[in-house]
Protein backbone atom coordinates (compact mmCIF):
# COMPACT_ATOMS: atom_id res chain seq x y z
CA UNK A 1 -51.12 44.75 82.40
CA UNK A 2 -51.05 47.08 85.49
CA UNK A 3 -49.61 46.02 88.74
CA UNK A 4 -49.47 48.61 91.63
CA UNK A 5 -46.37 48.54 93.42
CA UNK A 6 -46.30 48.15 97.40
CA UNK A 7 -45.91 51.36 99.14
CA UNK A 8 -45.49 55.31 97.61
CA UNK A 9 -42.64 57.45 96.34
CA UNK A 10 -41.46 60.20 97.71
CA UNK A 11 -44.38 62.90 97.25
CA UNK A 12 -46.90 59.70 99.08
CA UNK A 13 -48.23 59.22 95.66
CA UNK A 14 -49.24 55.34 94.88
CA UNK A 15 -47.07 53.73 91.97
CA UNK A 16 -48.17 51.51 89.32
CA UNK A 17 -46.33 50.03 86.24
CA UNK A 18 -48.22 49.30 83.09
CA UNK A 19 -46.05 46.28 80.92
CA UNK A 20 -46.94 46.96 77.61
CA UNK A 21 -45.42 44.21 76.18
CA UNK A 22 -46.06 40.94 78.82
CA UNK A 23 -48.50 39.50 76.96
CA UNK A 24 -48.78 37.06 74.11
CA UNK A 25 -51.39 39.36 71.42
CA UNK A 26 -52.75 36.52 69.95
CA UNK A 27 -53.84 34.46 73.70
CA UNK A 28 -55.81 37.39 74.76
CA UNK A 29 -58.55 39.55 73.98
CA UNK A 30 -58.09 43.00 74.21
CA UNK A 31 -61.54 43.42 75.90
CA UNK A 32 -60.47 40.43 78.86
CA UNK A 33 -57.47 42.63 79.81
CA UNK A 34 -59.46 45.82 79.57
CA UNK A 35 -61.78 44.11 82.20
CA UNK A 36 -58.49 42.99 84.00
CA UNK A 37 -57.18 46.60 84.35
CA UNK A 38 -60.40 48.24 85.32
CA UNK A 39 -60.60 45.69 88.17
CA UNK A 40 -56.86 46.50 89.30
CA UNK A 41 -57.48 50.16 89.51
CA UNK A 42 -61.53 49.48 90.85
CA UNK A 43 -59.73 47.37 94.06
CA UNK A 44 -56.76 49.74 94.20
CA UNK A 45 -59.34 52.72 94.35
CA UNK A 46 -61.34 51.68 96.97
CA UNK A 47 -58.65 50.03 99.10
CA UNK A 48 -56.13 53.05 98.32
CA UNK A 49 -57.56 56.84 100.01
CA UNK A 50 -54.81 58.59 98.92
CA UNK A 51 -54.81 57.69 95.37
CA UNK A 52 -58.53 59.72 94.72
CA UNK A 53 -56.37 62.53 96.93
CA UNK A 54 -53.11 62.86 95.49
CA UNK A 55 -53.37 60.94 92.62
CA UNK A 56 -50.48 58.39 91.57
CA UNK A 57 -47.61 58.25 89.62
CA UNK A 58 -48.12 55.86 86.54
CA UNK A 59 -44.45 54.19 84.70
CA UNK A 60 -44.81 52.78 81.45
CA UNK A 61 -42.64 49.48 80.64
CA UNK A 62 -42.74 49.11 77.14
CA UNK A 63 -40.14 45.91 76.74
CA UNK A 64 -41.40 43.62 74.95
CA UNK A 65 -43.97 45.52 72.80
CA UNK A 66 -44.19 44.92 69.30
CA UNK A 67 -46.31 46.18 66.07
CA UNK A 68 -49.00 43.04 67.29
CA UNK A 69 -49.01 44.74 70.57
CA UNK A 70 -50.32 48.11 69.22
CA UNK A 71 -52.64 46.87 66.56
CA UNK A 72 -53.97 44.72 69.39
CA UNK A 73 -56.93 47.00 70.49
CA UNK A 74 -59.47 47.50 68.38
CA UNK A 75 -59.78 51.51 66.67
CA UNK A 76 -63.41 51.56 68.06
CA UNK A 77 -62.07 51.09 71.50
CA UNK A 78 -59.23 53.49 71.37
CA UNK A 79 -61.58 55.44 70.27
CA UNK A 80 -63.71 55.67 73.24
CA UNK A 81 -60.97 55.55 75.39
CA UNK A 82 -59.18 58.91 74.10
CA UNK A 83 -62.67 60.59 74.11
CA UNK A 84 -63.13 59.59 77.94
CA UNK A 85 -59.25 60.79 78.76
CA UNK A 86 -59.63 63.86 76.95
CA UNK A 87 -62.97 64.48 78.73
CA UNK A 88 -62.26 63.47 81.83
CA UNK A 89 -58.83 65.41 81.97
CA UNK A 90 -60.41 68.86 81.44
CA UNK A 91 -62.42 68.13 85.27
């Protein structure tokens, strides 16, 4: 799950922490916390001007995650995901 944090570091970039590992694998579909993260960065987007300006700072918090965690998501989906990161990082 993604949870921006209040205010910016140093360079006035936003902050957000992605916990890998909060979640129980088997009480959640991977496509409800897909939606879930979309809608975190959609609101923090639109409420946040300096994000689409100079971009944020992303920390990954991987305590917790296991094997279950990782085989979690679906191939198709990572998949599509890794084609629209590659794509979208070249713009």
């Amino acid at each position: 799950m993604q949870l921006p944090l209040p205010g910016y570091d140093v360079h006035g970039r936003k902050v957000v922490i992605i916990r890998s590992g909060c979640f129980n694998p088997r009480d959640h579909r991977p496509e409800d916390l897909e939606k879930a993260n979309f809608m975190v960065m959609e609101c923090l987007g639109k409420q946040e001007e300096r994000v689409s300006i100079g971009g944020l700072v992303i920390v990954i918090d991987m305590e917790g995650a296991t094997m279950a965690h990782i085989m979690h998501k679906p191939l198709p989906m990572l998949k599509k995901q890794m084609k629209y990161i590659q794509v979208n990082s070249l713009n």
